[in-house]
N, C-alpha and C. Protein backbone atom coordinates (compact mmCIF):
# COMPACT_ATOMS: atom_id res chain seq x y z
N UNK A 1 -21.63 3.50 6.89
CA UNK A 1 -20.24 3.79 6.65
C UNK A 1 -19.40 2.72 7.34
N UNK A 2 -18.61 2.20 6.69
CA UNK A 2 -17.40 0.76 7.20
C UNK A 2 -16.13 2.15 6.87
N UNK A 3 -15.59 0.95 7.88
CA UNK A 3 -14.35 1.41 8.15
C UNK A 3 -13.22 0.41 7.21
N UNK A 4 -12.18 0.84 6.41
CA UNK A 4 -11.39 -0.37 5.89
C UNK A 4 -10.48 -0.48 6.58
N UNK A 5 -10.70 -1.70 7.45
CA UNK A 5 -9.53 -2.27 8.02
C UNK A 5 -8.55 -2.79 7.36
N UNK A 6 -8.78 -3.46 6.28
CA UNK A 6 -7.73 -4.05 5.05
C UNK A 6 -6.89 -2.80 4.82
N UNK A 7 -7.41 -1.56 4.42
CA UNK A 7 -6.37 -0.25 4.24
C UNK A 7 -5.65 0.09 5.13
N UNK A 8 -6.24 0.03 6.19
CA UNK A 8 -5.61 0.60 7.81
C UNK A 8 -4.60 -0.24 7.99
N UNK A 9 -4.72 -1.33 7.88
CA UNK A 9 -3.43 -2.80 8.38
C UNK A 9 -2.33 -2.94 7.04
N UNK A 10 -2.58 -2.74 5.91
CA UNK A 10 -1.66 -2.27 4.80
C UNK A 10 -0.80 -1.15 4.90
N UNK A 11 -1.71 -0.08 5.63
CA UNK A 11 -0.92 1.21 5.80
C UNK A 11 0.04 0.94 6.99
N UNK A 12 -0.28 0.22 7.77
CA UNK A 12 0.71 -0.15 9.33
C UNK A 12 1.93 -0.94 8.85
N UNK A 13 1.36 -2.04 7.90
CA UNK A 13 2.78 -2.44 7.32
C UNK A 13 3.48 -2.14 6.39
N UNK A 14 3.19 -1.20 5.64
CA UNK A 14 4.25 -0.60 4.89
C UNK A 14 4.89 0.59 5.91
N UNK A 15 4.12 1.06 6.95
CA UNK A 15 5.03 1.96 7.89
C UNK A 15 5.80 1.22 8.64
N UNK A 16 5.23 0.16 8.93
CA UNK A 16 6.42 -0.41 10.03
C UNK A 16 7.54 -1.27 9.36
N UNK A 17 7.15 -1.39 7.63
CA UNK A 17 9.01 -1.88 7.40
C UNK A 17 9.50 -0.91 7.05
N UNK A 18 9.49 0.23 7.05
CA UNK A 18 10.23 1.31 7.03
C UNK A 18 11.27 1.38 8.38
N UNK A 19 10.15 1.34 9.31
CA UNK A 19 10.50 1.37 10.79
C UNK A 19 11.72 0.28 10.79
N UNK A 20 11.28 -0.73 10.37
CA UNK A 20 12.24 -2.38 10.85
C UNK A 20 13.64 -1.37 9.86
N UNK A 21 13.37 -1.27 8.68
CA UNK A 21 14.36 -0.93 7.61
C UNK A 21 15.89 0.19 8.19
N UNK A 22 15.13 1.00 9.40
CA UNK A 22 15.82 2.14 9.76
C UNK A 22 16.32 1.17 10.82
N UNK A 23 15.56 0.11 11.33
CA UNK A 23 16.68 -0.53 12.77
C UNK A 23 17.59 -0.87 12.56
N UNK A 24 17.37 -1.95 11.64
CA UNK A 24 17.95 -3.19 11.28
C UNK A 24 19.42 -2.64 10.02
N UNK A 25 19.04 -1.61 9.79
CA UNK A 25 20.02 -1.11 8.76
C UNK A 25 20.59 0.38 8.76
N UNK A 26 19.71 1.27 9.87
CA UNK A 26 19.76 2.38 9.50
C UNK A 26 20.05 3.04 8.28
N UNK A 27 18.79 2.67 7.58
CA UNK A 27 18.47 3.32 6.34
C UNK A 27 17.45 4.22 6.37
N UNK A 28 18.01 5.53 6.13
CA UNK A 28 16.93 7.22 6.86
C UNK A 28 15.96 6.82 5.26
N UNK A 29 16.83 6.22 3.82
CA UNK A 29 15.78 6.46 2.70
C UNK A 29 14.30 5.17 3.22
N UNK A 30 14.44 4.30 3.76
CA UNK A 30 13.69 3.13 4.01
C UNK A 30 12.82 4.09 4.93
N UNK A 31 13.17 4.54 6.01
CA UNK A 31 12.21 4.75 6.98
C UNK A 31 11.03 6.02 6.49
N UNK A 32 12.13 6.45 5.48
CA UNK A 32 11.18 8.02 4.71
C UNK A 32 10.32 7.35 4.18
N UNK A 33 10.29 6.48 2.92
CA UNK A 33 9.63 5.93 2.31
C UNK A 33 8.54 5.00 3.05
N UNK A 34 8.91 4.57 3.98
CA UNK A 34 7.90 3.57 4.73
C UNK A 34 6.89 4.54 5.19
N UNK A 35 7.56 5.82 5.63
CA UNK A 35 6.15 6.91 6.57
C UNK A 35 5.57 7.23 5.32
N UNK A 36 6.39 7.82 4.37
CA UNK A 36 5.72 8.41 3.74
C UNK A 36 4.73 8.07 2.75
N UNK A 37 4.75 6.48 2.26
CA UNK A 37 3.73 5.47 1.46
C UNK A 37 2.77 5.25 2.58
N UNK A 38 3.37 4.91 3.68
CA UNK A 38 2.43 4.19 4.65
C UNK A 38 1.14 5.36 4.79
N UNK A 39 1.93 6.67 5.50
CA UNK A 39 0.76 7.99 5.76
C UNK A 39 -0.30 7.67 4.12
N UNK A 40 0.15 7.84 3.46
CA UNK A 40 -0.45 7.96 2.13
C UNK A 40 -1.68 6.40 2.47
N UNK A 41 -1.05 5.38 2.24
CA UNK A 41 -1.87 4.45 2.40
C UNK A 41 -2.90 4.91 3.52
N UNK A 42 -2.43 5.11 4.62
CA UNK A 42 -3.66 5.06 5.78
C UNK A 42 -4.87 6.43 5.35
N UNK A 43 -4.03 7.77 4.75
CA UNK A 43 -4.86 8.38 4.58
C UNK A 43 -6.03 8.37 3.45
N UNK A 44 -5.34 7.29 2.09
CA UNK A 44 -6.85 6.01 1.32
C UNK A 44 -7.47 5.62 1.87
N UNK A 45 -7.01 5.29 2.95
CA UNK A 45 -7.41 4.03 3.67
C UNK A 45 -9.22 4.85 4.37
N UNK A 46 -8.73 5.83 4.59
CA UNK A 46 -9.38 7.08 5.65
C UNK A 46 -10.38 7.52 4.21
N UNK A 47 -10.14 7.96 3.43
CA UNK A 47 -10.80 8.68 2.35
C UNK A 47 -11.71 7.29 1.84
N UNK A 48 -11.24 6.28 2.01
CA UNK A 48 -12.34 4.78 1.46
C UNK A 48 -13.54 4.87 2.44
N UNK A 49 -12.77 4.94 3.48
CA UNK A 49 -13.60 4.73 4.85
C UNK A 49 -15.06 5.70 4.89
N UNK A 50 -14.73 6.90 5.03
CA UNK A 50 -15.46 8.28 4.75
C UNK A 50 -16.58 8.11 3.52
N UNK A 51 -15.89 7.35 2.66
CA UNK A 51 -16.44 7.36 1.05
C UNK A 51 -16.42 5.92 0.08
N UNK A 52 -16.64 5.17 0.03
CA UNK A 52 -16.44 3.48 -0.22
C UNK A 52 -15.60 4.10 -1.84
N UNK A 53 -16.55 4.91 -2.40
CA UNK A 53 -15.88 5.41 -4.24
C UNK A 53 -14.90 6.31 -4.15
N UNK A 54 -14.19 6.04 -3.27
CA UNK A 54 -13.15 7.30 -3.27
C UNK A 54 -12.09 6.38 -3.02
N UNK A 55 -11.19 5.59 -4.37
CA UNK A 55 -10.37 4.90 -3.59
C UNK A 55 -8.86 5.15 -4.13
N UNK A 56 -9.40 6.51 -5.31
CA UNK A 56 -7.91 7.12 -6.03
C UNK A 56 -6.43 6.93 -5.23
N UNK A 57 -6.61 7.38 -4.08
CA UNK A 57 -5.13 7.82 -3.17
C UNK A 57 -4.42 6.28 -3.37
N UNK A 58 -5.67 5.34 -2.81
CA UNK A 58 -5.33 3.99 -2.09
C UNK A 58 -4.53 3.07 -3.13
N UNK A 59 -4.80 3.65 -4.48
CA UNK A 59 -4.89 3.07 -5.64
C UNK A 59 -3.37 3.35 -6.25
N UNK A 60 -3.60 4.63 -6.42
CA UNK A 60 -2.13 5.23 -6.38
C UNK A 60 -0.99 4.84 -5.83
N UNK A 61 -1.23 4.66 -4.32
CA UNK A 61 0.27 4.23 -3.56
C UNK A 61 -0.07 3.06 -3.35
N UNK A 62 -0.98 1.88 -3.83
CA UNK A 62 -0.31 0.62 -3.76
C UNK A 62 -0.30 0.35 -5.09
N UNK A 63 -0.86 0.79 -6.21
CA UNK A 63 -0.06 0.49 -7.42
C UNK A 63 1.73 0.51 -7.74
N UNK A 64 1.78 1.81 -7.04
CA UNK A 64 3.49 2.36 -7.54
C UNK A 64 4.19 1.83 -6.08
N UNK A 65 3.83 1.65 -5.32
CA UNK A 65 4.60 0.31 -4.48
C UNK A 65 4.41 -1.02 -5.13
N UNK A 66 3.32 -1.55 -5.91
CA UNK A 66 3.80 -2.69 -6.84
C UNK A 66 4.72 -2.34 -7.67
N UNK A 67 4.79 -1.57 -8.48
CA UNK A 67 5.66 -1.27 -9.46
C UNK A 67 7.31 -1.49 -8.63
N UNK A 68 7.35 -0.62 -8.17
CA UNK A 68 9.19 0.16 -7.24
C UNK A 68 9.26 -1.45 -6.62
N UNK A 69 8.43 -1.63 -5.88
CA UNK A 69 8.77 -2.86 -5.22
C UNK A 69 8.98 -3.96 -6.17
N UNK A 70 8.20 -4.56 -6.87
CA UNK A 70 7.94 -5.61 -7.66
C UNK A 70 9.19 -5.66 -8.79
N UNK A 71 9.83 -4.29 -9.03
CA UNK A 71 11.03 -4.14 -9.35
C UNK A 71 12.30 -4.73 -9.01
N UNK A 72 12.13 -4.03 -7.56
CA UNK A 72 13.31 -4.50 -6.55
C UNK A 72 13.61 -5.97 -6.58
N UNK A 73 12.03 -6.55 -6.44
CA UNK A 73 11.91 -7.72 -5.84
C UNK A 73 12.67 -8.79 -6.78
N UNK A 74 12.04 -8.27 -8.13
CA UNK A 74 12.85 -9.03 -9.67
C UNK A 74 14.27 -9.29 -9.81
N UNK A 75 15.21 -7.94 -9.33
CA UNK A 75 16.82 -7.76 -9.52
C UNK A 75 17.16 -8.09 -8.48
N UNK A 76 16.63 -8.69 -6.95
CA UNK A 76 17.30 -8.97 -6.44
C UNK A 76 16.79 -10.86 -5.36
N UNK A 77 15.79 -11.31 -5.71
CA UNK A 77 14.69 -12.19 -5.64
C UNK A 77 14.96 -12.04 -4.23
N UNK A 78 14.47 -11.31 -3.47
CA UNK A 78 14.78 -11.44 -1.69
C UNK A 78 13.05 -11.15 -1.81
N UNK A 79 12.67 -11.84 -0.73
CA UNK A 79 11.04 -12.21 -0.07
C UNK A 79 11.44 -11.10 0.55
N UNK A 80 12.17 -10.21 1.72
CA UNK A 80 12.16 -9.53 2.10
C UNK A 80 13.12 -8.55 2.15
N UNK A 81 12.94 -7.12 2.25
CA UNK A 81 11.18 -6.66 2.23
C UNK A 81 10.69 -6.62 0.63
N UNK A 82 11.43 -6.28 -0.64
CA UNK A 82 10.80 -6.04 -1.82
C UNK A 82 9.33 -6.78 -2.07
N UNK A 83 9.73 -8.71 -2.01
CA UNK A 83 8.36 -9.44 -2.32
C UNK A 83 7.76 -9.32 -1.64
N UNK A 84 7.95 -9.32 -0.05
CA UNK A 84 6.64 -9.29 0.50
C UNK A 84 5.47 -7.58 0.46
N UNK A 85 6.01 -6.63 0.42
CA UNK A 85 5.71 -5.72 -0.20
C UNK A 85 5.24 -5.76 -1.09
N UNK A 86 5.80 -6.24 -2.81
CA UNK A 86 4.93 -5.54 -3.85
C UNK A 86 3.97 -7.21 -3.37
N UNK A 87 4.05 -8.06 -3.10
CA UNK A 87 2.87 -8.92 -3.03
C UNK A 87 1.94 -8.15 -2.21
N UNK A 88 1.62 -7.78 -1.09
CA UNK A 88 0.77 -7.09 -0.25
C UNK A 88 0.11 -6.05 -1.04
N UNK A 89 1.22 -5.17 -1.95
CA UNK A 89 0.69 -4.10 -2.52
C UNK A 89 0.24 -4.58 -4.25
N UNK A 90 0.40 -5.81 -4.57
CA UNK A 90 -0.31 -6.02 -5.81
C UNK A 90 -2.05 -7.08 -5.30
N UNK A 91 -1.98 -7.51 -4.06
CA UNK A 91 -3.46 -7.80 -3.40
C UNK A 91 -4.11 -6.48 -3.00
N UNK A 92 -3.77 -5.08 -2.73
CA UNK A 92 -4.26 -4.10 -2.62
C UNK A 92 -4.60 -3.55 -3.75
N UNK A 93 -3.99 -3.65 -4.84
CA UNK A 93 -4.43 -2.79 -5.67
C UNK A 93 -5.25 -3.80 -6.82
N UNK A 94 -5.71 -5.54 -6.28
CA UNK A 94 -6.83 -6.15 -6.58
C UNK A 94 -8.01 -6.00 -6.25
N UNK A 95 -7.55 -5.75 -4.53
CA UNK A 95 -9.00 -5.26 -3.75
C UNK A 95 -9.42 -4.32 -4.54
N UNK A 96 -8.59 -3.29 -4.34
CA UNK A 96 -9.22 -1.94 -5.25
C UNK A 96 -9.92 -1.67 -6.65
N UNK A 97 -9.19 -2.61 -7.11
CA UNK A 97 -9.93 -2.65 -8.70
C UNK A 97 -11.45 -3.31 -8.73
N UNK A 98 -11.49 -4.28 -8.00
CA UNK A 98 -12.54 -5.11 -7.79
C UNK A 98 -13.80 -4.15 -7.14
N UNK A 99 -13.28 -3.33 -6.35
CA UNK A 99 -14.40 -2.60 -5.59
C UNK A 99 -14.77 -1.47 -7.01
N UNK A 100 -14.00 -0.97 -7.74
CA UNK A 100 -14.06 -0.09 -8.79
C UNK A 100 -14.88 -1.01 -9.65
N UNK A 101 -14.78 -2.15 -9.93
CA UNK A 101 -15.35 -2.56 -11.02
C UNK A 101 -16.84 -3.01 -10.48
N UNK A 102 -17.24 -3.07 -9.43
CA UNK A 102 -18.37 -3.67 -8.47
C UNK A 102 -19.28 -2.24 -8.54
N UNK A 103 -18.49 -1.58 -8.57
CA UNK A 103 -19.19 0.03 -8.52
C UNK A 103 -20.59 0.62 -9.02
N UNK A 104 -21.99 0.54 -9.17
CA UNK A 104 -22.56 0.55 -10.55
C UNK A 104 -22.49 1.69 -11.18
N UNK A 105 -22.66 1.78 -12.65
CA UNK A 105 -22.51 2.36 -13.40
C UNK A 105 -23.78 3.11 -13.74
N UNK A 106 -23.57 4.68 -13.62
CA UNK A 106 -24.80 5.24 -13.87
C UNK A 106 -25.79 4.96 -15.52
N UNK A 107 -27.10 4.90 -15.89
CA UNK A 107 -27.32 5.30 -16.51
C UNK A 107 -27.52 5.95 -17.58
């Protein structure tokens, strides 16, 4: 059993620009969203860990953080936070596919 550190350190930074988001701006929707993707991420992160084929959760919240983000990032071209986000979260949800597709296929 491995531990994914790649999930664990994805999940820290999407919590902690939430965190930066609520300093730097006091924005309560930024900091919700940062715990609340981030928890989500770390707890993939936790369910990968436990289970290498279990990577639904992980998959989920960094897909639709590419999406929301990769959105943002389009209408308003700022590197931060939108691009650097959906970039982080469109290399997560490469990792992920890659491990899905590496997977073997029963019989």
């Amino acid at each position: 059993m491995s531990v994914d550190w790649i999930g664990y350190g994805y999940a820290a930074v999407i919590a902690s620009g939430g965190l930066v988001g609520y300093v730097k701006a006091r924005s309560i929707p930024s900091l919700a969203a940062g715990l609340l993707f981030g928890g989500l991420a770390g707890f993939g992160a936790y369910q990968i860990s436990k289970d290498p084929d279990n990577v639904w959760v992980s998959l989920a919240t960094s897909g639709t953080l590419t999406g929301i983000m990769g959105k943002r990032f389009y209408g308003s071209r700022k590197l931060m936070p939108a691009g650097l986000i959906a970039g982080a979260s469109l290399l997560m949800v490469g990792k992920l596919s890659l491990a899905l597709l590496q997977k073997p296929q029963p019989s």
